[in-house]
Protein backbone atom coordinates (compact mmCIF):
# COMPACT_ATOMS: atom_id res chain seq x y z
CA UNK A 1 -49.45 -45.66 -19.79
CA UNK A 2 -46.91 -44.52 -22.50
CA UNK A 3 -43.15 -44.03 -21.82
CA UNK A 4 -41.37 -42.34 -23.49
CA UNK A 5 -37.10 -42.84 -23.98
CA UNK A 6 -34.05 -44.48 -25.03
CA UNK A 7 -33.13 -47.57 -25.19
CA UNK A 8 -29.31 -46.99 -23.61
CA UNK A 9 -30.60 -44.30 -20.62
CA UNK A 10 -30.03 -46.07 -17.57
CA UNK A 11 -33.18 -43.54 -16.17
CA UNK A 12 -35.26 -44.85 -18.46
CA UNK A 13 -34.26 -48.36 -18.42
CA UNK A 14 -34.98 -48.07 -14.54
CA UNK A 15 -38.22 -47.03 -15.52
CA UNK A 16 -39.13 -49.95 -18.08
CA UNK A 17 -37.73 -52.00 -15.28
CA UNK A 18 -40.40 -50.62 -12.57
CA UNK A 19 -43.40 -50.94 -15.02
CA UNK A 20 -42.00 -54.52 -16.24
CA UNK A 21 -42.25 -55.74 -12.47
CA UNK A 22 -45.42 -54.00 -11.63
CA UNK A 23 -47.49 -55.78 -14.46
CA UNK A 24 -49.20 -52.14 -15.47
CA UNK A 25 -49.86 -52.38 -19.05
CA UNK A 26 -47.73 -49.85 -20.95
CA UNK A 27 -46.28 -48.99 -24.22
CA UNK A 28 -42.59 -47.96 -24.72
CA UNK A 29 -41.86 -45.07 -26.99
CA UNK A 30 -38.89 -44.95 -28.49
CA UNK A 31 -37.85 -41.23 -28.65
CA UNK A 32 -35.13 -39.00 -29.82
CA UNK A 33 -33.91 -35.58 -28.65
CA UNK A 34 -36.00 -33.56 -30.71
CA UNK A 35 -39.06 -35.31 -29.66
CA UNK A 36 -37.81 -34.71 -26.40
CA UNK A 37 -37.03 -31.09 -26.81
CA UNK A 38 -40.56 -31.01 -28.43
CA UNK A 39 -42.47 -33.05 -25.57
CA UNK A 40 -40.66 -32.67 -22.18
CA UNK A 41 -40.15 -29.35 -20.87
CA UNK A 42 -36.69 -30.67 -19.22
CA UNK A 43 -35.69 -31.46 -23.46
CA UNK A 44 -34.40 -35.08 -21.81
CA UNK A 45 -35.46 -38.47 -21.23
CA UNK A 46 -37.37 -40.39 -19.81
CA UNK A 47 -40.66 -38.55 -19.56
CA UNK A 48 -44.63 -40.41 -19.09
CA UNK A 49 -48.18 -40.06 -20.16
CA UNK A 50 -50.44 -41.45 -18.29
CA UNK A 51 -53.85 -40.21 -19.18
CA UNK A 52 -53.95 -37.16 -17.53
CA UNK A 53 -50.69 -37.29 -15.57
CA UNK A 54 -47.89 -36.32 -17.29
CA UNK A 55 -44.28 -36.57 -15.53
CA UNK A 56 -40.61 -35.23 -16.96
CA UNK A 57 -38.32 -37.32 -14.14
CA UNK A 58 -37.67 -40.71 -13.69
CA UNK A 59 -38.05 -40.61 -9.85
CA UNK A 60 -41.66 -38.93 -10.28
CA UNK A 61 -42.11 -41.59 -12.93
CA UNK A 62 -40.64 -44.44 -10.64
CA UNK A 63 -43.12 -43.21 -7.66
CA UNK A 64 -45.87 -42.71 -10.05
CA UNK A 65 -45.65 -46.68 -11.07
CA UNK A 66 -44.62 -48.25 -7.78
CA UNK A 67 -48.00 -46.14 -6.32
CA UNK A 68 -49.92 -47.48 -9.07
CA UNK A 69 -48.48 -51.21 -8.76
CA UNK A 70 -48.94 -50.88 -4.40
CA UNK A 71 -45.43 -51.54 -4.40
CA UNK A 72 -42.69 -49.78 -2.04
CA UNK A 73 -40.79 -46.66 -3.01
CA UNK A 74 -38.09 -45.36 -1.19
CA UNK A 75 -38.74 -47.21 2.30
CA UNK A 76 -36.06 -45.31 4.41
CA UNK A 77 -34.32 -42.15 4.18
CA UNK A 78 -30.84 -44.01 3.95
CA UNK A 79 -32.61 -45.99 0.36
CA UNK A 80 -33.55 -42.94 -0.81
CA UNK A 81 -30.26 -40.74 -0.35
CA UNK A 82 -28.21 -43.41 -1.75
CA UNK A 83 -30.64 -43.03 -4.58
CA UNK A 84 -29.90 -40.19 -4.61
CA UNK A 85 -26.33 -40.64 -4.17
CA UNK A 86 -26.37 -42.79 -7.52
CA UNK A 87 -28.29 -39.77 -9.65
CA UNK A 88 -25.57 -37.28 -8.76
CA UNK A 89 -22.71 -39.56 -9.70
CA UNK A 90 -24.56 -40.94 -12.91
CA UNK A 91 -25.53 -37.36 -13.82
CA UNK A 92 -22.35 -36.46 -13.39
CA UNK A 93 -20.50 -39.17 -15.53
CA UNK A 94 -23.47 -37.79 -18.14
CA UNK A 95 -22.07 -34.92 -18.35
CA UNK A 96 -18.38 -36.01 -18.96
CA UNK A 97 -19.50 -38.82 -21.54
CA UNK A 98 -21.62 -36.16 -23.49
CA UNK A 99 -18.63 -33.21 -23.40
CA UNK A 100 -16.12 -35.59 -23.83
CA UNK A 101 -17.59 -36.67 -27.53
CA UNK A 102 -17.00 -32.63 -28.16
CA UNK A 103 -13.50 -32.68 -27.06
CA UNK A 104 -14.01 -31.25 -23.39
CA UNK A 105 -12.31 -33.70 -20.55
CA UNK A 106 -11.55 -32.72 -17.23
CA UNK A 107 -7.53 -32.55 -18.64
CA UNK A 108 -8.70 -29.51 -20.11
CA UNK A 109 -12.15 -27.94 -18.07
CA UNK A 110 -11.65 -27.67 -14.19
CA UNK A 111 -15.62 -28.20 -13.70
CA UNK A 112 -15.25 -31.44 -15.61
CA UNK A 113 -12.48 -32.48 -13.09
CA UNK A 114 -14.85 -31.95 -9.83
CA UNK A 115 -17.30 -33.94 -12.07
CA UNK A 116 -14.73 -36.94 -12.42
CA UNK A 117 -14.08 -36.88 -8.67
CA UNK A 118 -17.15 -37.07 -7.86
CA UNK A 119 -17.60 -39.64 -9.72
CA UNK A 120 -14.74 -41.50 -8.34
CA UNK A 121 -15.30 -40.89 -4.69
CA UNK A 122 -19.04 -41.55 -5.16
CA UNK A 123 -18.35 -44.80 -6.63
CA UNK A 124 -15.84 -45.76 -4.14
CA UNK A 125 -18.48 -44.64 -1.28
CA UNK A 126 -20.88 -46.65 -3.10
CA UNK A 127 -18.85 -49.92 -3.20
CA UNK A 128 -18.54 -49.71 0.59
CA UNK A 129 -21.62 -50.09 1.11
CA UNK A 130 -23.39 -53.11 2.67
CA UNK A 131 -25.33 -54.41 -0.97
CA UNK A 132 -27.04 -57.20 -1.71
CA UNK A 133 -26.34 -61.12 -2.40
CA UNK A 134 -30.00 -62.03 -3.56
CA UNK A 135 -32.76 -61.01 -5.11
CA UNK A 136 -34.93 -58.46 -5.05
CA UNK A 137 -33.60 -55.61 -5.16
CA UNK A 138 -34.64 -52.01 -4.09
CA UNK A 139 -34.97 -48.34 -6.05
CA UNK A 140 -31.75 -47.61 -5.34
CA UNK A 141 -30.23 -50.63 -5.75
CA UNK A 142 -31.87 -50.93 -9.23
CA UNK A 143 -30.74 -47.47 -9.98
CA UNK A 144 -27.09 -48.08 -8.93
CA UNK A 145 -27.08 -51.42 -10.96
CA UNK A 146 -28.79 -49.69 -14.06
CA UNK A 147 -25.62 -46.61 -13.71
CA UNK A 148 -22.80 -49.79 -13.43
CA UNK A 149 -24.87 -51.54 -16.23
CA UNK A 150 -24.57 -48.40 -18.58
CA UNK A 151 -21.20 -48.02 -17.70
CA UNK A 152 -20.06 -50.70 -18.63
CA UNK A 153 -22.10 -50.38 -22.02
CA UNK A 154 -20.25 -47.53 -22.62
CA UNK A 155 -16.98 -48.78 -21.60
CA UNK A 156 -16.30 -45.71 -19.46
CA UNK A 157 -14.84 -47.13 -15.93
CA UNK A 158 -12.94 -49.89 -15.15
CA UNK A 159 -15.14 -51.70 -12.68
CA UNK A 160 -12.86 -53.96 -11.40
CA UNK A 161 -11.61 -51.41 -8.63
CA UNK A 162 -15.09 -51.86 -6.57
CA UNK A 163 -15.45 -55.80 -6.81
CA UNK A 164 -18.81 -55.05 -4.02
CA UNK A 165 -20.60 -53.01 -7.14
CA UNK A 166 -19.47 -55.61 -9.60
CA UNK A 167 -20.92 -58.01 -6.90
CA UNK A 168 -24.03 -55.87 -7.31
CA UNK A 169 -23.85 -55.81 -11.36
CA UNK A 170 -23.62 -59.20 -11.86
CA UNK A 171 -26.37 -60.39 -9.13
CA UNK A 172 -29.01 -58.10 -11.50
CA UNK A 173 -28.10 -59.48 -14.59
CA UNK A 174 -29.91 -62.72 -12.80
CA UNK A 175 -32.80 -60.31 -12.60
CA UNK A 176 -35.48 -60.96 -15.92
CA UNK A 177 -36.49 -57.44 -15.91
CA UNK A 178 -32.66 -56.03 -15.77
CA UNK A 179 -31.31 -58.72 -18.40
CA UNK A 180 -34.68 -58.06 -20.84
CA UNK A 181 -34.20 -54.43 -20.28
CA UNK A 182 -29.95 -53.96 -21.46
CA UNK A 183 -29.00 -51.91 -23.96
CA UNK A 184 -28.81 -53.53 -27.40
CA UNK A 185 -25.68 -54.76 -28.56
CA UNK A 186 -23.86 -52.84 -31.06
């Protein structure tokens, strides 16, 4: 299994997360975005080969492995819309990290303003939330803790508003797979 991403995507560190805890053997492909615009038809990261299967999303890629590994995916409909939850809000705060490095904020572009509420009332919905105090955690638990975890690599939020998803953070950084899996250090 070969997969295919960055080492600071929170998707794809989700990813190496799910194939670190299954125990499927796999190789991790450190990739760029013209080999992504080359080999994924989306142009983004992460995206998987294995043998014949070939996936461009980090949920089909998260199924994918937790199917392989006999593991649960997505065990209620309430797991998998605040999954879901967490990909609109991270997608969003995408979008405002990548526009902002070209000048455009959401002081100056109204979409990027509904894109920074979002993100704000998504995170505060998220924080109240009933979440964890041990170990294991679920898809969407990982997910939200791999968004807070990039965050705060990036530096872009001040977490310190939603003490419940800094709760959250710091309870995976316990977890091997989350702590082996963090960004590098610049």
């Amino acid at each position: 299994m070969d997969l295919y991403g960055s080492y600071t995507s929170p998707f794809v560190r989700h990813c190496r997360i799910a194939l670190l805890e299954s125990g499927l053997p796999f190789e991790f492909h450190e990739t760029d975005y013209t080999v992504s615009a080359q080999k994924s038809p989306s142009k983004k990261v992460p995206f998987l080969q294995d043998d014949a299967v070939k996936l461009f999303d980090s949920a089909s890629i998260l199924r994918h492995i937790r199917t392989r590994a006999h593991q649960p995916f997505m065990a209620t409909t309430e797991e998998y819309d605040q999954f879901l939850l967490v990909n609109t809000s991270l997608d969003a705060l995408v979008n405002l990290f990548l526009l902002g490095k070209e000048g455009v904020t959401p002081e100056n572009n109204g979409y990027l303003a509904r894109q920074k509420a979002r993100v704000d009332s998504s995170l505060a919905h998220l924080n109240s939330l009933p979440l964890p105090s041990t170990l294991p955690l679920n898809d969407a638990q990982l997910r939200l803790a791999c968004y807070l975890g990039w965050i705060r690599f990036r530096d872009l939020i001040d977490l310190q508003p939603y003490p419940n998803l800094v709760q959250l953070l710091t309870l995976a950084d316990t977890h091997a797979a989350f702590a082996e899996t963090a960004p590098p250090s610049a």
